[in-house]
PDB file of N, CA and C in Angstrom:
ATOM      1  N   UNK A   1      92.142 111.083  91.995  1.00  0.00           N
ATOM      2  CA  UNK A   1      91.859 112.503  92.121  1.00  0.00           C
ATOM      3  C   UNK A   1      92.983 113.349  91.530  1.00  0.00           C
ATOM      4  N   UNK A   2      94.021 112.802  91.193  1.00  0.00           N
ATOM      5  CA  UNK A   2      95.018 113.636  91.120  1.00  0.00           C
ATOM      6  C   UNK A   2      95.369 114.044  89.188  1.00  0.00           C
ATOM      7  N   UNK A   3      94.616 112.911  88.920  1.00  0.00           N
ATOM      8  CA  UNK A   3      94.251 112.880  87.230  1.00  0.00           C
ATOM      9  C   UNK A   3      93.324 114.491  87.033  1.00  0.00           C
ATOM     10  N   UNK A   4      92.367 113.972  87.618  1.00  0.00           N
ATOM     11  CA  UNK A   4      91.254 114.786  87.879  1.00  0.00           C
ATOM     12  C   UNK A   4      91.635 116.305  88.189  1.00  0.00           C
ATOM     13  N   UNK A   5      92.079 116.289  89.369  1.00  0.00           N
ATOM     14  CA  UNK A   5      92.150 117.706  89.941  1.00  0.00           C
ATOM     15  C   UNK A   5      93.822 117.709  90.226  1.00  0.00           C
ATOM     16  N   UNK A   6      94.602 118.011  89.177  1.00  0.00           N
ATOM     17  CA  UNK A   6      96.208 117.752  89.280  1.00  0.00           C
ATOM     18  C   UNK A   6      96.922 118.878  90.291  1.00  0.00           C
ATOM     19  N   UNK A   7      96.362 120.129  90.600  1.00  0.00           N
ATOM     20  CA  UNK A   7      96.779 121.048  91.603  1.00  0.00           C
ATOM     21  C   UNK A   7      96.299 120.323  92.984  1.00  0.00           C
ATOM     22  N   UNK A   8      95.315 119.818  92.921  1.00  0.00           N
ATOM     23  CA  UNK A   8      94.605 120.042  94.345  1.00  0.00           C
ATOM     24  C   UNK A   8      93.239 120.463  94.270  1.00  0.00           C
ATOM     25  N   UNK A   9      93.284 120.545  95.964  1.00  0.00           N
ATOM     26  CA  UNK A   9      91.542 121.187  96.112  1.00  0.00           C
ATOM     27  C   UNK A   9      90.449 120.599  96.469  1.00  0.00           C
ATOM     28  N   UNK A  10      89.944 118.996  95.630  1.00  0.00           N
ATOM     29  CA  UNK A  10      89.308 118.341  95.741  1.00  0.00           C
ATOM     30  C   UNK A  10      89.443 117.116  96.598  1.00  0.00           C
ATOM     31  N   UNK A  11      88.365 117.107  98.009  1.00  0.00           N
ATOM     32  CA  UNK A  11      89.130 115.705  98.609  1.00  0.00           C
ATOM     33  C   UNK A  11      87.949 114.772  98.611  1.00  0.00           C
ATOM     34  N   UNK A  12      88.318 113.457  98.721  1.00  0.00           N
ATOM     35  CA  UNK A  12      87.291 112.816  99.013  1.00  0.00           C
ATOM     36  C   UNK A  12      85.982 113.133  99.993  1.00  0.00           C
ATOM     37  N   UNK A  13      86.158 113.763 100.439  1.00  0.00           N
ATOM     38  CA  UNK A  13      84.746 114.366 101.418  1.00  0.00           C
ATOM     39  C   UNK A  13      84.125 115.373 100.518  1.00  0.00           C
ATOM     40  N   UNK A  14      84.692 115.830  99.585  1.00  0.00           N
ATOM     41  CA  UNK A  14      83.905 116.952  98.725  1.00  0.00           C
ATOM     42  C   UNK A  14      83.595 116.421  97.495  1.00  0.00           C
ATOM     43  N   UNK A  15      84.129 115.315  96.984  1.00  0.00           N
ATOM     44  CA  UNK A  15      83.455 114.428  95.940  1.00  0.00           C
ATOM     45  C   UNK A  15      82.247 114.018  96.683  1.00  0.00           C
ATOM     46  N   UNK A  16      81.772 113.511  98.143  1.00  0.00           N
ATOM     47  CA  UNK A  16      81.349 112.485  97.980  1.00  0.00           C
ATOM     48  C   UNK A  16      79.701 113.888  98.806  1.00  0.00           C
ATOM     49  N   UNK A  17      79.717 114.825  99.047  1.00  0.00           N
ATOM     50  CA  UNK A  17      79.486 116.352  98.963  1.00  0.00           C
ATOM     51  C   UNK A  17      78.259 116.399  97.863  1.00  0.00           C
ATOM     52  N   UNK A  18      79.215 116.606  96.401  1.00  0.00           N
ATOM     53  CA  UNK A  18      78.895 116.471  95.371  1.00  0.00           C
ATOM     54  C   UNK A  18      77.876 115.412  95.131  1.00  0.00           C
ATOM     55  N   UNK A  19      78.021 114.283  95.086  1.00  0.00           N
ATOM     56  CA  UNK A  19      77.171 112.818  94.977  1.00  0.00           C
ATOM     57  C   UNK A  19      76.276 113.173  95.909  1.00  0.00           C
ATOM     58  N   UNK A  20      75.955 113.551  96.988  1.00  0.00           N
ATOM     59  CA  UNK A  20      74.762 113.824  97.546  1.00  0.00           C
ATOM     60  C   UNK A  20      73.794 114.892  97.210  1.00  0.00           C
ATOM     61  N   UNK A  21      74.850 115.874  96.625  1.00  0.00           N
ATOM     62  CA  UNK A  21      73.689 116.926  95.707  1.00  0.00           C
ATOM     63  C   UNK A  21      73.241 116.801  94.934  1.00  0.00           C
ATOM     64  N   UNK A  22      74.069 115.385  93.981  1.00  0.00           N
ATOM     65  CA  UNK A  22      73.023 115.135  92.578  1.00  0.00           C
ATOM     66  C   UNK A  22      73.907 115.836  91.267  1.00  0.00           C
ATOM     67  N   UNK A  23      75.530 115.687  92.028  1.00  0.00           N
ATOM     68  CA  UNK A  23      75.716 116.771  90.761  1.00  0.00           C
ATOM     69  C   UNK A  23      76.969 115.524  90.542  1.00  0.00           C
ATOM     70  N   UNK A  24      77.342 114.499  91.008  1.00  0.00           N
ATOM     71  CA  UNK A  24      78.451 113.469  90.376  1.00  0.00           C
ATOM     72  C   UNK A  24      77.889 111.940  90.750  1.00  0.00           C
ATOM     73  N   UNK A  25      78.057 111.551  89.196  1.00  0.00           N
ATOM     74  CA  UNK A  25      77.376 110.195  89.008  1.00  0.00           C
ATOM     75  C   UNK A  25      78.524 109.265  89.729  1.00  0.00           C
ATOM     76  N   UNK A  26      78.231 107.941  90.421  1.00  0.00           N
ATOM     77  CA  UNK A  26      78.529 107.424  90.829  1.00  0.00           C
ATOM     78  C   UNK A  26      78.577 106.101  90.643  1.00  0.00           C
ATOM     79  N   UNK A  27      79.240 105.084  90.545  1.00  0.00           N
ATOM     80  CA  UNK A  27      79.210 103.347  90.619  1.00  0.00           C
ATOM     81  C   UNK A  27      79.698 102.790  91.300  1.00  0.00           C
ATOM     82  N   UNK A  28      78.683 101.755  92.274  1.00  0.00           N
ATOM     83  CA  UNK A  28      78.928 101.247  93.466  1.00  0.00           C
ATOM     84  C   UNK A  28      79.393  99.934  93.056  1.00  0.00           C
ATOM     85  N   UNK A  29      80.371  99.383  93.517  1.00  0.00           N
ATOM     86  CA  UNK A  29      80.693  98.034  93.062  1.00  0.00           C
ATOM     87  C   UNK A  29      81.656  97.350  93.776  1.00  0.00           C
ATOM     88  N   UNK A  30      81.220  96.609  94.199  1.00  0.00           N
ATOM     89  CA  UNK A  30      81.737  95.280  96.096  1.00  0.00           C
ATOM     90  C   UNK A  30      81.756  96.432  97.096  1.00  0.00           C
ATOM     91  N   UNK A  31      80.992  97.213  97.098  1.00  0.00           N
ATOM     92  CA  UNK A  31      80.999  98.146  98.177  1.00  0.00           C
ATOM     93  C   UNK A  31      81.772  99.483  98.526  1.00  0.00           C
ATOM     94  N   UNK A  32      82.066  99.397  96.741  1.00  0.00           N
ATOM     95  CA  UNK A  32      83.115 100.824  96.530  1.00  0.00           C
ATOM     96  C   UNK A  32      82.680 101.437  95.704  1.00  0.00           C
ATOM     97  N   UNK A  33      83.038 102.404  95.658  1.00  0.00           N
ATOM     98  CA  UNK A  33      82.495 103.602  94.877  1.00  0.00           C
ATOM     99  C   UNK A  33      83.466 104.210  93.865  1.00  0.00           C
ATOM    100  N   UNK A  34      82.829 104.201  92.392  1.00  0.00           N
ATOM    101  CA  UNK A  34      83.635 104.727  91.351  1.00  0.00           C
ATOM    102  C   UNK A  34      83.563 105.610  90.594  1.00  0.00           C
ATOM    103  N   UNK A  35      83.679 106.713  90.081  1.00  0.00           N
ATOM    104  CA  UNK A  35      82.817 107.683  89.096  1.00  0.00           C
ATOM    105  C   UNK A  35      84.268 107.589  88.244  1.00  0.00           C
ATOM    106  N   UNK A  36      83.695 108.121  86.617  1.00  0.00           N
ATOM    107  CA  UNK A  36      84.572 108.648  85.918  1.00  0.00           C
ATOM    108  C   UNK A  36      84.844 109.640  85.522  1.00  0.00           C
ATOM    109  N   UNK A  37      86.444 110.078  84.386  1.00  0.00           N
ATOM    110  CA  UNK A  37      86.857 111.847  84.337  1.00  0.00           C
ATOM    111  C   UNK A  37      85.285 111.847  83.294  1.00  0.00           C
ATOM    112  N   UNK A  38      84.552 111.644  82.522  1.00  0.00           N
ATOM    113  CA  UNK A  38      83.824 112.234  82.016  1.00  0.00           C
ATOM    114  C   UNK A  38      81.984 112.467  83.046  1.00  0.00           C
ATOM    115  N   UNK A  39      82.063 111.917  84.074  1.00  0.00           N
ATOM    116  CA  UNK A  39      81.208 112.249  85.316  1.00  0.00           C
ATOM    117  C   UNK A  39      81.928 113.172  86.127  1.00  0.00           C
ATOM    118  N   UNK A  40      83.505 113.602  86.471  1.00  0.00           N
ATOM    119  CA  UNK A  40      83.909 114.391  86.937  1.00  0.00           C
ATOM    120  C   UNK A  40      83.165 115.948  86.122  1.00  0.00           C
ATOM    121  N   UNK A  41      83.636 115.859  84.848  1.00  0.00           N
ATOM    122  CA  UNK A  41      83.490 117.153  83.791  1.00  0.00           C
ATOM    123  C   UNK A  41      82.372 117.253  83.917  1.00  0.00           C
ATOM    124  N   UNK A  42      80.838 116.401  84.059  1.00  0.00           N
ATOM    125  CA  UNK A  42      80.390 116.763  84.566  1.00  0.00           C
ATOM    126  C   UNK A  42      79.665 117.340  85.442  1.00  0.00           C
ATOM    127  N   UNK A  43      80.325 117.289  86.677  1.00  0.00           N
ATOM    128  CA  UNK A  43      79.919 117.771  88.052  1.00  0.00           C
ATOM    129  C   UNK A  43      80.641 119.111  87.678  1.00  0.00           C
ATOM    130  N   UNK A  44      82.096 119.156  87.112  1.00  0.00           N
ATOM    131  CA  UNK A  44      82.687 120.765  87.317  1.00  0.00           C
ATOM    132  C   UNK A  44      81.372 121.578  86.113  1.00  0.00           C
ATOM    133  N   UNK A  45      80.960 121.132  85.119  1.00  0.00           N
ATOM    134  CA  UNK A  45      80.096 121.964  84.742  1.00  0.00           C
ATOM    135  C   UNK A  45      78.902 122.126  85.300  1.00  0.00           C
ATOM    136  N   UNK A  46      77.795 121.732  85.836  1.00  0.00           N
ATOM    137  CA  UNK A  46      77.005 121.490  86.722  1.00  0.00           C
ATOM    138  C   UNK A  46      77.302 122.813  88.184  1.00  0.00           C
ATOM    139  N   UNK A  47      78.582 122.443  88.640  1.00  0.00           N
ATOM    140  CA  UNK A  47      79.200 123.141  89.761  1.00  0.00           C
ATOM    141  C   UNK A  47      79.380 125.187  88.798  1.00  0.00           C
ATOM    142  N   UNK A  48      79.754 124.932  87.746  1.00  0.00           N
ATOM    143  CA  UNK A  48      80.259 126.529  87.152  1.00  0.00           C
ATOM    144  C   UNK A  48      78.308 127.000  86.748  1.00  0.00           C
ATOM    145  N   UNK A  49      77.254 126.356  86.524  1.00  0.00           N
ATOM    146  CA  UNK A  49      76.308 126.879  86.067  1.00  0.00           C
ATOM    147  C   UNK A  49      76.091 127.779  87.113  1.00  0.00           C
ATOM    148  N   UNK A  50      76.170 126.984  88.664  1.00  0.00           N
ATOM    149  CA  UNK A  50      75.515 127.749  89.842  1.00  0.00           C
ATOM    150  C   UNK A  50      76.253 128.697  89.976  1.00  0.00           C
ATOM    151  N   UNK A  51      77.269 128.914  90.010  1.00  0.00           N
ATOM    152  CA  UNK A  51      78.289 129.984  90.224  1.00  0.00           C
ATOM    153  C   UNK A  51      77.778 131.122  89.960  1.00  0.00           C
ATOM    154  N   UNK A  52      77.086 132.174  90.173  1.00  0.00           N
ATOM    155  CA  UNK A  52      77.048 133.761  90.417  1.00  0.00           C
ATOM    156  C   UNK A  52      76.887 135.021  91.018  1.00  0.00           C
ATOM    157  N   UNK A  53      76.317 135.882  91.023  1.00  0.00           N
ATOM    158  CA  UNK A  53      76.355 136.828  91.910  1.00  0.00           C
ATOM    159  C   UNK A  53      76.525 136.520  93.417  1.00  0.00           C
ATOM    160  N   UNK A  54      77.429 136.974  94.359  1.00  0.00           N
ATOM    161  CA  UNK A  54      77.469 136.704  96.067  1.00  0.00           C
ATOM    162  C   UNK A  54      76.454 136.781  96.466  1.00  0.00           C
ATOM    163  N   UNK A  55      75.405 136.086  97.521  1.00  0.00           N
ATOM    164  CA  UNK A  55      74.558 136.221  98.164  1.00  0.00           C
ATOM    165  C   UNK A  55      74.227 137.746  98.973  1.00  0.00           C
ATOM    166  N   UNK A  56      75.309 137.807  99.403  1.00  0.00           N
ATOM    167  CA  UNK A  56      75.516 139.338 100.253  1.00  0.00           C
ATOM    168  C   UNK A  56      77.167 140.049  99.984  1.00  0.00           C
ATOM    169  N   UNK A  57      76.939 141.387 100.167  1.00  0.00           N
ATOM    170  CA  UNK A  57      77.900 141.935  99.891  1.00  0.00           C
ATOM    171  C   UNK A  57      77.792 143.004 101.139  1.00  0.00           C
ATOM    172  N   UNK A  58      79.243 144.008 101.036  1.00  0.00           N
ATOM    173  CA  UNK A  58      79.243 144.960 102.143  1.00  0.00           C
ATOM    174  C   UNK A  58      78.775 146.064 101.312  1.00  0.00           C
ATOM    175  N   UNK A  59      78.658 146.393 100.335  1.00  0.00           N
ATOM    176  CA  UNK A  59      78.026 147.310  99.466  1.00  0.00           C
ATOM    177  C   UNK A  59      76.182 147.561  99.582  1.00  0.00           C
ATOM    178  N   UNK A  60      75.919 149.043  99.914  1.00  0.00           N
ATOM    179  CA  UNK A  60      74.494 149.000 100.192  1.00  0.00           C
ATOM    180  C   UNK A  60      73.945 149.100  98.678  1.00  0.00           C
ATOM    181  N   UNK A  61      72.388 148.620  98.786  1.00  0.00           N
ATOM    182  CA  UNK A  61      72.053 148.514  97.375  1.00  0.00           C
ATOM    183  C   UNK A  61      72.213 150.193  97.051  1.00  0.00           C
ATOM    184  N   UNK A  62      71.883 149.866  95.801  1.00  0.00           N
ATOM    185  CA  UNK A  62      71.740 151.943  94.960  1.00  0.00           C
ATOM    186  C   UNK A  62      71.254 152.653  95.677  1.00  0.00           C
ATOM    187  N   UNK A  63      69.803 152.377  96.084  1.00  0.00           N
ATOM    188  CA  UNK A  63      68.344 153.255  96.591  1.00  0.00           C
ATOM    189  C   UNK A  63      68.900 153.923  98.179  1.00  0.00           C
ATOM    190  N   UNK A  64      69.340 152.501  98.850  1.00  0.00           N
ATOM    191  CA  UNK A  64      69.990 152.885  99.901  1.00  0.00           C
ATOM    192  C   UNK A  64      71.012 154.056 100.146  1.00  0.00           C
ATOM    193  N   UNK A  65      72.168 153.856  99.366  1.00  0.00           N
ATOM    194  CA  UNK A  65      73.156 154.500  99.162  1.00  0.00           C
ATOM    195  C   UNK A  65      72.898 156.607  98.639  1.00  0.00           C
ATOM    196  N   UNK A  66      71.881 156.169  97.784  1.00  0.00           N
ATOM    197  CA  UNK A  66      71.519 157.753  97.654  1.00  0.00           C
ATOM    198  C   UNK A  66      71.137 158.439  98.746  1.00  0.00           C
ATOM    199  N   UNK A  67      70.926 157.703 100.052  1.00  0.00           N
ATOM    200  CA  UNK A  67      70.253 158.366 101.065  1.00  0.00           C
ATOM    201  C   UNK A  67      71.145 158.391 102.146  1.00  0.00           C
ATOM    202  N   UNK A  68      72.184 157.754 102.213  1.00  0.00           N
ATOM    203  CA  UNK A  68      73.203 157.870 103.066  1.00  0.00           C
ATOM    204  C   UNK A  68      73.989 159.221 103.008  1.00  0.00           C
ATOM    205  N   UNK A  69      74.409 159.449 103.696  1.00  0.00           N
ATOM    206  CA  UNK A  69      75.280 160.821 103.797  1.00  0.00           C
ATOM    207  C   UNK A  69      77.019 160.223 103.425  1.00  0.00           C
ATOM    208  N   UNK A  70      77.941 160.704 103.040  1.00  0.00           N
ATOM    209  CA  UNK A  70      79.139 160.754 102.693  1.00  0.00           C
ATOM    210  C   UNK A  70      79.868 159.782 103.550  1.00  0.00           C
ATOM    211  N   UNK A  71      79.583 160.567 104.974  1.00  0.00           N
ATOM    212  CA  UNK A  71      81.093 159.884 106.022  1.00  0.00           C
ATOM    213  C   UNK A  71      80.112 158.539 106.533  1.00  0.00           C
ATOM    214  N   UNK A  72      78.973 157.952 106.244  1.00  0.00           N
ATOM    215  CA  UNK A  72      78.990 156.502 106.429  1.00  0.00           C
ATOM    216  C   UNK A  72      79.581 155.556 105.714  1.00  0.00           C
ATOM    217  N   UNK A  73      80.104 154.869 106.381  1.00  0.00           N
ATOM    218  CA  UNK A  73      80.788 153.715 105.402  1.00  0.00           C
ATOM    219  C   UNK A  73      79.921 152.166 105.821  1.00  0.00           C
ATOM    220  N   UNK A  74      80.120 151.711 104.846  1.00  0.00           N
ATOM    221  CA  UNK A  74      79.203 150.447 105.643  1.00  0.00           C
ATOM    222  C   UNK A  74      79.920 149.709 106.454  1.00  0.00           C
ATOM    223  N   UNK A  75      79.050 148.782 107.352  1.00  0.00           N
ATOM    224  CA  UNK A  75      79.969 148.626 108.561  1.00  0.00           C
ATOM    225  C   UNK A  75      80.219 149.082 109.533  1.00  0.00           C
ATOM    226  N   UNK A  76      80.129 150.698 109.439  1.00  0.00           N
ATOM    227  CA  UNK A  76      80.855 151.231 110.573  1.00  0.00           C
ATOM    228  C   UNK A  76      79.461 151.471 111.535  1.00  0.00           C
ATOM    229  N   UNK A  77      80.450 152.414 113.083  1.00  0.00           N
ATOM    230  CA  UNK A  77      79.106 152.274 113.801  1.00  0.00           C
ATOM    231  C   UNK A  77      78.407 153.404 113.654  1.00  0.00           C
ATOM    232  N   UNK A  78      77.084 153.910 114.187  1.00  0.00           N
ATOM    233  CA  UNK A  78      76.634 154.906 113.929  1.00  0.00           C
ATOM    234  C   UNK A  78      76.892 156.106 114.912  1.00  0.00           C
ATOM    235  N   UNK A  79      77.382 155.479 116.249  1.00  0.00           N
ATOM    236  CA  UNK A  79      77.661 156.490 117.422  1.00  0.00           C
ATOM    237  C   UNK A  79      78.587 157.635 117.148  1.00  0.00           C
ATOM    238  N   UNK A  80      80.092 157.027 116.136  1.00  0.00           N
ATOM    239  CA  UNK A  80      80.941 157.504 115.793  1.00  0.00           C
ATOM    240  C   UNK A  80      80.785 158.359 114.019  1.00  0.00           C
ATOM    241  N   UNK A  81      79.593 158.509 113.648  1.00  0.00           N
ATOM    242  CA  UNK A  81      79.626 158.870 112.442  1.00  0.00           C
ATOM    243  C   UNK A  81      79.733 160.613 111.981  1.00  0.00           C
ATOM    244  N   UNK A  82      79.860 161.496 113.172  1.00  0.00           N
ATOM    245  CA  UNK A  82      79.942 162.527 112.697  1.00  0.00           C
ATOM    246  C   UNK A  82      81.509 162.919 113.432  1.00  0.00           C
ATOM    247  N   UNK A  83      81.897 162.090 114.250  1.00  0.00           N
ATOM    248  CA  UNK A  83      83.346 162.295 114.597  1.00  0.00           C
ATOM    249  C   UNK A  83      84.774 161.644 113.920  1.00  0.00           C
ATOM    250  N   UNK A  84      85.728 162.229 114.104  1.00  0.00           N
ATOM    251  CA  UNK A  84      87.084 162.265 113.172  1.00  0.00           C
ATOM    252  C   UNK A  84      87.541 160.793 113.793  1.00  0.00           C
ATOM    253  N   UNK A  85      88.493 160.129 113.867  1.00  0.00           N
ATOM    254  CA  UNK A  85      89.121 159.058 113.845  1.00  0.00           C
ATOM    255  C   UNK A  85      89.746 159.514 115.033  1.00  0.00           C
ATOM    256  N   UNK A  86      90.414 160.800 115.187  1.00  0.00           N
ATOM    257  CA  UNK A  86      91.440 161.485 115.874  1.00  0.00           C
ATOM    258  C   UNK A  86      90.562 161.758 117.003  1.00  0.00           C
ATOM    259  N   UNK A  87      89.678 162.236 116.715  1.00  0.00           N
ATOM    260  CA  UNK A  87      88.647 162.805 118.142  1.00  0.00           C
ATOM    261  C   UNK A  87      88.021 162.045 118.937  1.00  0.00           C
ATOM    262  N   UNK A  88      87.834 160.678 118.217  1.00  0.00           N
ATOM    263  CA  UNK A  88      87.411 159.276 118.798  1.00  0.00           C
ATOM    264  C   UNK A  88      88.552 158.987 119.639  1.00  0.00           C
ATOM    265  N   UNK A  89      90.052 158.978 118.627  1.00  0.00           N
ATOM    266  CA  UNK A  89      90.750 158.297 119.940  1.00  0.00           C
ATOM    267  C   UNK A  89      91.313 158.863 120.857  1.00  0.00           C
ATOM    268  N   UNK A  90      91.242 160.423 120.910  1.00  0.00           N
ATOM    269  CA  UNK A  90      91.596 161.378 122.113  1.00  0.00           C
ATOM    270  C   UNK A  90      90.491 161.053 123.356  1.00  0.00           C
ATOM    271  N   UNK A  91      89.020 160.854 123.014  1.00  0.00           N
ATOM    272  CA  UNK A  91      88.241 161.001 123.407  1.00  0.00           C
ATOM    273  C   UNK A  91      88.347 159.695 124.396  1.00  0.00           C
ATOM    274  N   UNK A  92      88.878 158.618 123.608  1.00  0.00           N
ATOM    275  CA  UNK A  92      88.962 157.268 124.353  1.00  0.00           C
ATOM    276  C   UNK A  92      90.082 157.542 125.253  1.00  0.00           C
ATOM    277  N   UNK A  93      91.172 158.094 125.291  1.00  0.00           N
ATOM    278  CA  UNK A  93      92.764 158.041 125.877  1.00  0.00           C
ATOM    279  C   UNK A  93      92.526 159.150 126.859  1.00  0.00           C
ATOM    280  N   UNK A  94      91.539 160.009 126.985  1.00  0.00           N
ATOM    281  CA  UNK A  94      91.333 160.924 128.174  1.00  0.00           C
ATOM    282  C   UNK A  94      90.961 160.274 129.411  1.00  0.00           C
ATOM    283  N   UNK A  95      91.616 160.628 130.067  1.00  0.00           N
ATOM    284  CA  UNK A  95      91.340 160.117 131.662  1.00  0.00           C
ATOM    285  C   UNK A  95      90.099 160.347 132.118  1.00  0.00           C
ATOM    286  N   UNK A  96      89.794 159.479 133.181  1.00  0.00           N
ATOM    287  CA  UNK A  96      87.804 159.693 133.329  1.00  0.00           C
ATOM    288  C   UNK A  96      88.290 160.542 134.888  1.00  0.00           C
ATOM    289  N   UNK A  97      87.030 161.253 134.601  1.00  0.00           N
ATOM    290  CA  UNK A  97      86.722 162.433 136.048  1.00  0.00           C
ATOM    291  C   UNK A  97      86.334 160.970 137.120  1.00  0.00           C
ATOM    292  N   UNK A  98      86.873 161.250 138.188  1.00  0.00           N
ATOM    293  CA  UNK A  98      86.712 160.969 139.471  1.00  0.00           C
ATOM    294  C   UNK A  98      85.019 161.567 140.191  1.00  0.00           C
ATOM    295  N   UNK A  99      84.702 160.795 140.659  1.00  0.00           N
ATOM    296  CA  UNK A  99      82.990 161.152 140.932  1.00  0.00           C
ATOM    297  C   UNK A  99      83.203 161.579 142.623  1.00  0.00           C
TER     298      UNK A  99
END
């Protein structure tokens, strides 16, 4: 592995990861398992095709976003969306009335 992947990164549990997805060829032989650097190169290319856009992001799509007002941010909550940061935490640090 160290031919292979000379920084790091790659461990035997994620080669063997790989071989179950179908993306690194393998040769079994007395009960061991061998692949070579030109079956490595191709699993890292195989591995860079899938590589793109994040599944999810914190960013609302466009359509969304035109309809949001300014002081939402995504993420945040909605209880607190027309109050200051400052007024939230005065509001929290005030002592509660006695019933």
């Amino acid at each position: 592995m160290k031919i292979a992947f000379p920084l790091g990164g790659m461990t035997v549990a994620g080669l063997r990861r790989e071989r179950d997805r179908n993306r690194l060829i393998i040769e079994k032989i007395a009960g061991k398992e061998f692949t070579t650097l030109a079956h490595i190169g191709r699993m890292r290319e195989l591995c860079r095709e899938e590589a793109g856009a994040p599944d999810f992001s914190s960013r609302l799509p466009a359509t969304t976003r035109a309809h949001k007002t300014l002081t939402m941010q995504p993420g945040s909550s909605e209880t607190t969306a027309g109050m200051s940061a400052q007024a939230a935490l005065q509001k929290r640090l005030r002592p509660r009335r006695k019933s």
